[in-house]
N, C-alpha and C. Protein backbone atom coordinates (compact mmCIF):
# COMPACT_ATOMS: atom_id res chain seq x y z
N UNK A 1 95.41 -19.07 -154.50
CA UNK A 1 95.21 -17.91 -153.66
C UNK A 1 95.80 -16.68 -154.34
N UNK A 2 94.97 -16.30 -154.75
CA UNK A 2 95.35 -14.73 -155.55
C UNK A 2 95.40 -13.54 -154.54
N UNK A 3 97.07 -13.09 -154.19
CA UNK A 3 96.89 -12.28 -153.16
C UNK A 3 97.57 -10.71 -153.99
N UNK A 4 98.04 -11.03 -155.23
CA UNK A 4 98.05 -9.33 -155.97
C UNK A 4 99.85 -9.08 -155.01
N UNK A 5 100.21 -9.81 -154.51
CA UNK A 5 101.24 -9.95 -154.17
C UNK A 5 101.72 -9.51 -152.96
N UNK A 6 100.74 -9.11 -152.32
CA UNK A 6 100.52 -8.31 -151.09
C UNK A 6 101.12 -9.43 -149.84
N UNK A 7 101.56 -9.03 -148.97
CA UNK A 7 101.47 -10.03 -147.73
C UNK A 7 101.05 -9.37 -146.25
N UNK A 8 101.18 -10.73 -145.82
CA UNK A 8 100.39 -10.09 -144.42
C UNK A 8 102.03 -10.41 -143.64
N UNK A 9 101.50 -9.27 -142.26
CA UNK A 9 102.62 -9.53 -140.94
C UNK A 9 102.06 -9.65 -140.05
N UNK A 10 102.53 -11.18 -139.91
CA UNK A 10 101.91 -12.05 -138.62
C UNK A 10 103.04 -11.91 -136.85
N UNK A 11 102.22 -11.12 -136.23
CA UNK A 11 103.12 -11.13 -134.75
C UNK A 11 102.51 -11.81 -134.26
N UNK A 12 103.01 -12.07 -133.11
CA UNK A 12 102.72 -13.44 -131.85
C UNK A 12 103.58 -12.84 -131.08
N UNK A 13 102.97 -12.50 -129.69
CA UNK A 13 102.72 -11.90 -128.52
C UNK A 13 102.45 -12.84 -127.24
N UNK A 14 103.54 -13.49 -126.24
CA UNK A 14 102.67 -13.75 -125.23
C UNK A 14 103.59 -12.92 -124.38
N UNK A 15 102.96 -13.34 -122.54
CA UNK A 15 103.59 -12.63 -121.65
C UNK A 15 104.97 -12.32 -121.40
N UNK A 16 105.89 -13.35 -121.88
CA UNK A 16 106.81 -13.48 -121.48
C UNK A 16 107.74 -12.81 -122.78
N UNK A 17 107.12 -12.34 -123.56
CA UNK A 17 107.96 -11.87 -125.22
C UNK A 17 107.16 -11.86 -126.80
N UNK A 18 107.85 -11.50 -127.42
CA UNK A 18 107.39 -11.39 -128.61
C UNK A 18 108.04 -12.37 -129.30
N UNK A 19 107.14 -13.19 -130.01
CA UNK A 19 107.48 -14.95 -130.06
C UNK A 19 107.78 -14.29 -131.68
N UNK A 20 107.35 -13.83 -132.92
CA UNK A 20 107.19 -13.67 -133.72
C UNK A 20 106.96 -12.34 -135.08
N UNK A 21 107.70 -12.27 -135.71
CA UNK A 21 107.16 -10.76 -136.44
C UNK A 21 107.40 -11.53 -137.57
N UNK A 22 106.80 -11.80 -138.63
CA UNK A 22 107.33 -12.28 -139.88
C UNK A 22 106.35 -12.42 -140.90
N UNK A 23 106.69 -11.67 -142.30
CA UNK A 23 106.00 -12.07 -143.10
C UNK A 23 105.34 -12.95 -143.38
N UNK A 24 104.06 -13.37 -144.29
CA UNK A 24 103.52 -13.92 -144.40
C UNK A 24 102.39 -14.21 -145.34
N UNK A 25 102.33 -14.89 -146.10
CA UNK A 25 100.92 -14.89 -147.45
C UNK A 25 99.55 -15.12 -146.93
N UNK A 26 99.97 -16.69 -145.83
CA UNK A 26 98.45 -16.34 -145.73
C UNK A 26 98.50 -16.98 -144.20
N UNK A 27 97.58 -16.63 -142.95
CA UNK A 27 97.59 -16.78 -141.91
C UNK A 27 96.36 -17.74 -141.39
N UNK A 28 96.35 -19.12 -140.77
CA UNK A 28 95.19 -19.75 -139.96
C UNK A 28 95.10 -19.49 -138.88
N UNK A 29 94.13 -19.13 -137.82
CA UNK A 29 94.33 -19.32 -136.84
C UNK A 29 93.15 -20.18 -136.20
N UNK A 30 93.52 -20.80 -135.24
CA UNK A 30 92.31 -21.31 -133.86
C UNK A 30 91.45 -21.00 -133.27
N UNK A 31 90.92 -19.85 -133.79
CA UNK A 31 89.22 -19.56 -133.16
C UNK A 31 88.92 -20.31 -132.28
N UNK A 32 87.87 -19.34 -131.08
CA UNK A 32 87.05 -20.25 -130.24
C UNK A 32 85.97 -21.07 -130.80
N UNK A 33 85.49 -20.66 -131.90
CA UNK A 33 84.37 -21.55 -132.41
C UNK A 33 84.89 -22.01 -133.74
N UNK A 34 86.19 -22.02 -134.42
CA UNK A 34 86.51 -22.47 -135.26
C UNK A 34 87.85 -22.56 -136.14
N UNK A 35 88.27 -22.48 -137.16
CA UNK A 35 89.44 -21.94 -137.84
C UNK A 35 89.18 -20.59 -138.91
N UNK A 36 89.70 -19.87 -138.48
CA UNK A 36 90.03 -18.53 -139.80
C UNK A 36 91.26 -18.11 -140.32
N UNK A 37 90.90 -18.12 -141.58
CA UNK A 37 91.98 -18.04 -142.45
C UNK A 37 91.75 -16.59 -142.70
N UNK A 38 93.19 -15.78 -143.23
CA UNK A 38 93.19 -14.39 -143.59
C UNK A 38 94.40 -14.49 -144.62
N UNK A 39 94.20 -13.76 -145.68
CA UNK A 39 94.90 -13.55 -147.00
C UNK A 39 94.64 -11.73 -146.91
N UNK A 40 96.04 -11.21 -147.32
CA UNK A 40 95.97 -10.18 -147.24
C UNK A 40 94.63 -9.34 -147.89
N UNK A 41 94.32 -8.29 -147.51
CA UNK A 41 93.30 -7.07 -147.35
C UNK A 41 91.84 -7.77 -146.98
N UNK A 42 92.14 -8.64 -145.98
CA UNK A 42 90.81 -9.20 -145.18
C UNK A 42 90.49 -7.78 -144.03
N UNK A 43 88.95 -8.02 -144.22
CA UNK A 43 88.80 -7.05 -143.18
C UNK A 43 88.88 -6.71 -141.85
N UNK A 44 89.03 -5.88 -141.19
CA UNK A 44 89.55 -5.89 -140.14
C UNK A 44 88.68 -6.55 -138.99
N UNK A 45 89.02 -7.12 -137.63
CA UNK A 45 88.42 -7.73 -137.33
C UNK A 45 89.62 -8.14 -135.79
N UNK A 46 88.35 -8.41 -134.76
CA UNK A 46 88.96 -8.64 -133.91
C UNK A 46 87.97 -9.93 -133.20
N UNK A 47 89.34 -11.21 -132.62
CA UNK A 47 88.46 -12.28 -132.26
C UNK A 47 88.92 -12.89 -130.99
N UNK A 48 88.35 -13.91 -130.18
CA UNK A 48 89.18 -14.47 -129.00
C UNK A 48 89.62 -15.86 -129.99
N UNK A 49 90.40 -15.82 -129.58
CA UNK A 49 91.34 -17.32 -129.57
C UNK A 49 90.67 -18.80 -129.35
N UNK A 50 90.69 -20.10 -129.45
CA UNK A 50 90.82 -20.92 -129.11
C UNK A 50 92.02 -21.97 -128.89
N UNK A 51 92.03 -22.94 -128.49
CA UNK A 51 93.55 -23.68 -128.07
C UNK A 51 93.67 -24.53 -129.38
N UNK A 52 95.13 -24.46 -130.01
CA UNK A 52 95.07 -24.91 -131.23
C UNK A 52 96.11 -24.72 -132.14
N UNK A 53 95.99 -24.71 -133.86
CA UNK A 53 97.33 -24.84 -134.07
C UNK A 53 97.14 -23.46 -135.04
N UNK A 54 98.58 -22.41 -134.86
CA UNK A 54 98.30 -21.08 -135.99
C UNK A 54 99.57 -21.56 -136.75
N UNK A 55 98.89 -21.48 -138.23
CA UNK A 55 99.56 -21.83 -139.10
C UNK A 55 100.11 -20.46 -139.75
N UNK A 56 101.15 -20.49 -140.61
CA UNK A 56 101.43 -19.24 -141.23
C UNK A 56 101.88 -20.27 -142.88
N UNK A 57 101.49 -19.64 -144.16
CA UNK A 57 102.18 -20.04 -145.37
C UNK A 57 103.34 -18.91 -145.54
N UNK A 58 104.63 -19.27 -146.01
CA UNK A 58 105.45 -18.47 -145.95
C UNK A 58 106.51 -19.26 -147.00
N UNK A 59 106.76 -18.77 -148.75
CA UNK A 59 107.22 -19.15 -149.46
C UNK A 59 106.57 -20.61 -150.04
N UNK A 60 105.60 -21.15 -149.87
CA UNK A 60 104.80 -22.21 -150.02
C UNK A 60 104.84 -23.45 -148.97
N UNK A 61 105.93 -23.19 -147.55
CA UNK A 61 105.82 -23.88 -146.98
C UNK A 61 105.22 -22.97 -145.70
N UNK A 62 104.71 -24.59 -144.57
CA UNK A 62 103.92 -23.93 -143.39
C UNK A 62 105.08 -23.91 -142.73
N UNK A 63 104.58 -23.10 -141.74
CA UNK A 63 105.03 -23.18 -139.88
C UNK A 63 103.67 -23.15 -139.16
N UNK A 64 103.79 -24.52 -138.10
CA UNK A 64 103.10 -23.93 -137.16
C UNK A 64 103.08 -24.31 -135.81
N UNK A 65 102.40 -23.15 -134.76
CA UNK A 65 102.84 -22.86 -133.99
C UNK A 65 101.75 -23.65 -133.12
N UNK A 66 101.27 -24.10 -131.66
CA UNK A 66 100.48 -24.66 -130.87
C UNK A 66 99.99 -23.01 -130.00
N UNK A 67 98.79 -22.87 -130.00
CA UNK A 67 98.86 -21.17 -129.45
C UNK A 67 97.52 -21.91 -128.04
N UNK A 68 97.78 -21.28 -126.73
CA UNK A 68 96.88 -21.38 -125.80
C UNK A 68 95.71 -20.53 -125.49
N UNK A 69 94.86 -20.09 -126.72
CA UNK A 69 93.84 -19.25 -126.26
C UNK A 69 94.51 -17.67 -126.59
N UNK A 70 93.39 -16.35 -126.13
CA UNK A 70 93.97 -15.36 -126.67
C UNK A 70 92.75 -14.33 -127.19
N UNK A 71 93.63 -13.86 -128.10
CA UNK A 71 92.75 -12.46 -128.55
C UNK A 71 93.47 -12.51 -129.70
N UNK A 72 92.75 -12.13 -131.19
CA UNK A 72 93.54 -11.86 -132.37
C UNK A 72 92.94 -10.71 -132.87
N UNK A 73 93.72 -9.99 -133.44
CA UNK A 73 93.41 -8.75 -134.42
C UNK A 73 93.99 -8.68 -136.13
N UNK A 74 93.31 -8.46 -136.46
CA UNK A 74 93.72 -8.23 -138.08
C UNK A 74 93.37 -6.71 -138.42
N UNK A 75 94.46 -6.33 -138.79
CA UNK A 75 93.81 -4.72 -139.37
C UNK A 75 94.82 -4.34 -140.37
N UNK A 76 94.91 -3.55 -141.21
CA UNK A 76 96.12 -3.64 -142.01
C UNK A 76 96.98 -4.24 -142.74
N UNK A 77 96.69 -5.74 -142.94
CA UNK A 77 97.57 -6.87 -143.51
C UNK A 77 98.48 -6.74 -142.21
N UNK A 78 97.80 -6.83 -140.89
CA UNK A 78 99.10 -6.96 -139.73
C UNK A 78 97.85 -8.66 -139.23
N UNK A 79 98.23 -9.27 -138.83
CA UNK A 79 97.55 -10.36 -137.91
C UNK A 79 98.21 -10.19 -136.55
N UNK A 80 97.81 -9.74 -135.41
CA UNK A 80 98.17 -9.71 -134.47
C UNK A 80 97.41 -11.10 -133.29
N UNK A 81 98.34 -11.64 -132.68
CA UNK A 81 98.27 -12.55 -131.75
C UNK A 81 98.59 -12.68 -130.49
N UNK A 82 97.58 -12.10 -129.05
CA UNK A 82 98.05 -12.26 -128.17
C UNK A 82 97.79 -13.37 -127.05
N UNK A 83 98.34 -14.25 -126.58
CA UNK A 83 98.47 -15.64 -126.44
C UNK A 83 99.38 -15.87 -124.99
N UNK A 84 98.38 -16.99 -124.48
CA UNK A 84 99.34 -17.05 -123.05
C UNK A 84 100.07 -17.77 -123.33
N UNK A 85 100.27 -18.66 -124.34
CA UNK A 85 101.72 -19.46 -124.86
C UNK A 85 101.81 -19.98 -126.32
N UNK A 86 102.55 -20.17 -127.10
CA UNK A 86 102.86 -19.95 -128.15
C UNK A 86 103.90 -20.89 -128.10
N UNK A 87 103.74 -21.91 -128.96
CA UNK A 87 104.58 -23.30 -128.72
C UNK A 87 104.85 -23.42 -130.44
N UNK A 88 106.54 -23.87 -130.67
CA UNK A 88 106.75 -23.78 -132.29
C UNK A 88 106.57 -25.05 -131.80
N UNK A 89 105.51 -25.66 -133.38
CA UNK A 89 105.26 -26.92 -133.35
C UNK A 89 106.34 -28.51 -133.64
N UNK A 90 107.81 -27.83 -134.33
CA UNK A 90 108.96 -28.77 -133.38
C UNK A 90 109.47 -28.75 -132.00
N UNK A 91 108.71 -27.86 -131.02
CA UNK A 91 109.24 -27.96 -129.96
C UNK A 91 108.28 -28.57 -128.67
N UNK A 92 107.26 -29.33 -129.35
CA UNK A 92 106.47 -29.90 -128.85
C UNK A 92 106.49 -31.50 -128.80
N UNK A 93 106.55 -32.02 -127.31
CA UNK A 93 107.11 -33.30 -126.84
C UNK A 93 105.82 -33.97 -126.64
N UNK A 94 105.51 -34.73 -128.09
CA UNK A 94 104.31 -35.64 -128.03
C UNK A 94 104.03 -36.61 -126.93
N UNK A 95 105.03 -36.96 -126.12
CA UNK A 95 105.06 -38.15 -125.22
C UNK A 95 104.33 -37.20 -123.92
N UNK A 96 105.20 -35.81 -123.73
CA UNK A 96 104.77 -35.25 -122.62
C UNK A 96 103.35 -34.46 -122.62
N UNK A 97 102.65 -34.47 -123.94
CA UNK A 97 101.75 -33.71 -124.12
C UNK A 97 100.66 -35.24 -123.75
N UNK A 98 101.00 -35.89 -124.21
CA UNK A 98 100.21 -37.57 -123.59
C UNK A 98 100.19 -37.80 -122.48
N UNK A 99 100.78 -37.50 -121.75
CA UNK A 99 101.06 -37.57 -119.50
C UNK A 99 100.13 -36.91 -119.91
N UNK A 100 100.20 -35.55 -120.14
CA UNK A 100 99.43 -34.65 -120.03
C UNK A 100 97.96 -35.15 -120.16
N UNK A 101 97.54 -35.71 -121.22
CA UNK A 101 96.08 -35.96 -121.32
C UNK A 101 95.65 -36.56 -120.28
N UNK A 102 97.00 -38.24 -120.19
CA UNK A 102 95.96 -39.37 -119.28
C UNK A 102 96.25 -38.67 -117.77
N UNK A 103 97.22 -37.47 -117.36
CA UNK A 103 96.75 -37.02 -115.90
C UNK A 103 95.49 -36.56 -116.05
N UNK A 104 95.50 -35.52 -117.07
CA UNK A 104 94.01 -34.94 -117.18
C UNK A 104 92.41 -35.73 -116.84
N UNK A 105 92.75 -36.92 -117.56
CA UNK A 105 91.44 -37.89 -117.90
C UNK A 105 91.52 -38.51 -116.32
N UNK A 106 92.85 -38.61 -115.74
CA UNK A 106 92.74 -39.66 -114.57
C UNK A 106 92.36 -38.63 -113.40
N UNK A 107 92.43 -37.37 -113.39
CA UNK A 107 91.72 -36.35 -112.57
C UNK A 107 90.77 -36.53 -111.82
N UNK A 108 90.21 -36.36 -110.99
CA UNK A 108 88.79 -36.76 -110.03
C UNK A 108 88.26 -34.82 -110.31
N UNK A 109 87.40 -35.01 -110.50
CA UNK A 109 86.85 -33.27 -110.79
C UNK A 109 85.44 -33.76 -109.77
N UNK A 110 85.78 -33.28 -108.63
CA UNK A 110 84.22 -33.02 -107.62
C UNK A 110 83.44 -31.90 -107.80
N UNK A 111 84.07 -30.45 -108.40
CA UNK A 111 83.28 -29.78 -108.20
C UNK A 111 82.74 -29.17 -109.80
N UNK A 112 81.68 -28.03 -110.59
CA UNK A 112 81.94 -27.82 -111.81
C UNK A 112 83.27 -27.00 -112.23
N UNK A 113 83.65 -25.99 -111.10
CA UNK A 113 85.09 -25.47 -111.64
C UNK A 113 86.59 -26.27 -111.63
N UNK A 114 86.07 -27.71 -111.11
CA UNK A 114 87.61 -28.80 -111.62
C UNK A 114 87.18 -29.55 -112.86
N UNK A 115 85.85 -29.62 -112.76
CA UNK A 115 85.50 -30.33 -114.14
C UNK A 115 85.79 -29.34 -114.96
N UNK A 116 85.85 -27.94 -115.52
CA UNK A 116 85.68 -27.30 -116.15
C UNK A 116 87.10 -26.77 -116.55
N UNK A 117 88.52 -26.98 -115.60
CA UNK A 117 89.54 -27.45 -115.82
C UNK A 117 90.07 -28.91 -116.00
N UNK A 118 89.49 -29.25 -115.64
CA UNK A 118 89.72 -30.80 -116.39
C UNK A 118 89.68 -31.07 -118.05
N UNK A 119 88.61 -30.29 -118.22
CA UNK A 119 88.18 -30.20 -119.28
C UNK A 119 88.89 -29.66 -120.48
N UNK A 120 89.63 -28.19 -119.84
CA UNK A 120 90.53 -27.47 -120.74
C UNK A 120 91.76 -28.53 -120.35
N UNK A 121 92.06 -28.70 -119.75
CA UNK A 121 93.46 -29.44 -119.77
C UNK A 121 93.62 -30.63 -120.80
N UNK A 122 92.21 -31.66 -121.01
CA UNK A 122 92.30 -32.53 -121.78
C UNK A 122 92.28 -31.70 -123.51
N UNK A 123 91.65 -30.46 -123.54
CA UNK A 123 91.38 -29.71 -124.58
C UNK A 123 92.67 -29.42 -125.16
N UNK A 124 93.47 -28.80 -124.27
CA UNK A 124 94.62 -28.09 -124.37
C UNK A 124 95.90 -29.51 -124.67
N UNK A 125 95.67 -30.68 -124.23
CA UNK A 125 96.80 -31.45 -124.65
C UNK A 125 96.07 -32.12 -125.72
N UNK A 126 95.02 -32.53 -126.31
CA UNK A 126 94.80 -32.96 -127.41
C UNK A 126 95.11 -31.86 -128.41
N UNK A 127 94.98 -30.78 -128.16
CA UNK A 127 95.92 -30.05 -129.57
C UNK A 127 97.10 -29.89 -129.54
N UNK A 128 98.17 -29.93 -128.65
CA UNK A 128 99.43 -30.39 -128.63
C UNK A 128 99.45 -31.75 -129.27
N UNK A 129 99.20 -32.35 -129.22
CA UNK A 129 99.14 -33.70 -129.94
C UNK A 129 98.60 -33.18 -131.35
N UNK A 130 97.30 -32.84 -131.42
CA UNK A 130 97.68 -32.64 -132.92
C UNK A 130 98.60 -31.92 -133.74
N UNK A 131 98.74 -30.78 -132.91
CA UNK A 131 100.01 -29.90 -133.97
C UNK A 131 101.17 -30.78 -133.95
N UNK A 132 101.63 -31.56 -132.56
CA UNK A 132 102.82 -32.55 -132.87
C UNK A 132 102.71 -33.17 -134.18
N UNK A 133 101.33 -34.17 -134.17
CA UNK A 133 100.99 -35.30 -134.83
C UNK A 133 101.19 -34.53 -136.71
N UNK A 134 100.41 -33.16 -136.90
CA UNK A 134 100.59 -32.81 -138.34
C UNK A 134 102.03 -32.44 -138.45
N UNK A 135 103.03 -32.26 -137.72
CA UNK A 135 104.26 -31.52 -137.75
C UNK A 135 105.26 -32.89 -138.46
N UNK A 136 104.94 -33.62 -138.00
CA UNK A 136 105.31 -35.09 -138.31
C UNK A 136 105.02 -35.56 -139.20
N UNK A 137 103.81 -35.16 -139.73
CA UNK A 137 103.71 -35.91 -140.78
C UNK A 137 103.77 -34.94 -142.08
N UNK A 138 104.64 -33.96 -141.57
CA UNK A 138 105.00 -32.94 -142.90
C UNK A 138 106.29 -32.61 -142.89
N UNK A 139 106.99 -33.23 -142.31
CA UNK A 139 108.04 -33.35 -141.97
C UNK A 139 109.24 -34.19 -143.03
């Protein structure tokens, strides 16, 4: 990754505080339809979120974080992230993110707007599990 030595500054934003300001080489995030990566002087660009894991490279090692959906902006070598929760991926309790699924799955959804939370809920704890699951195994 040839970045000319430039870096990006990655914030993370949810309701309750500013989770994050910190340098950064190169930034992933969770798209609703996918993953995007940004290396400094990407163009500017603004996207919604999906539930998932935002990675940051920082000195050749990762961090990453479990983010719930959102809005991202890139403009400036800034990555901005605003997020209804923002979970550092050691502080995520694989056992409790598992309740989490099998309540989800064991749910009765009668109508389409419980199915349609049912749905995010099983969404939303299978990527807690994965960011647990890669955190672990880079560990």
């Amino acid at each position: 990754m040839e970045t000319s030595g430039r870096q990006l500054k990655c914030v993370v934003v949810t309701p309750e505080r500013a989770m994050l300001d910190e340098p950064a080489e190169f930034v992933a995030l969770p798209m609703y339809d996918g993953e995007l990566g940004v290396l400094p002087g990407r163009a500017p660009l603004i996207g919604r979120l999906g539930v998932g894991e935002l990675r940051l490279q920082q000195h050749g090692a990762a961090r990453r974080f479990f983010v719930d959906g959102g809005f991202a902006q890139v403009r400036a070598d800034t990555v901005t992230v605003l997020t209804n929760k923002a979970i550092p991926a050691g502080e995520i309790d694989a056992a409790v993110a598992n309740q989490q699924l099998a309540a989800a799955q064991a749910s009765m959804a009668k109508t389409p707007e419980e199915q349609a939370a049912r749905e995010k809920a099983e969404r939303r704890a299978r990527a807690m599990i994965r960011v647990a699951e890669k955190t672990a195994e880079h560990a």
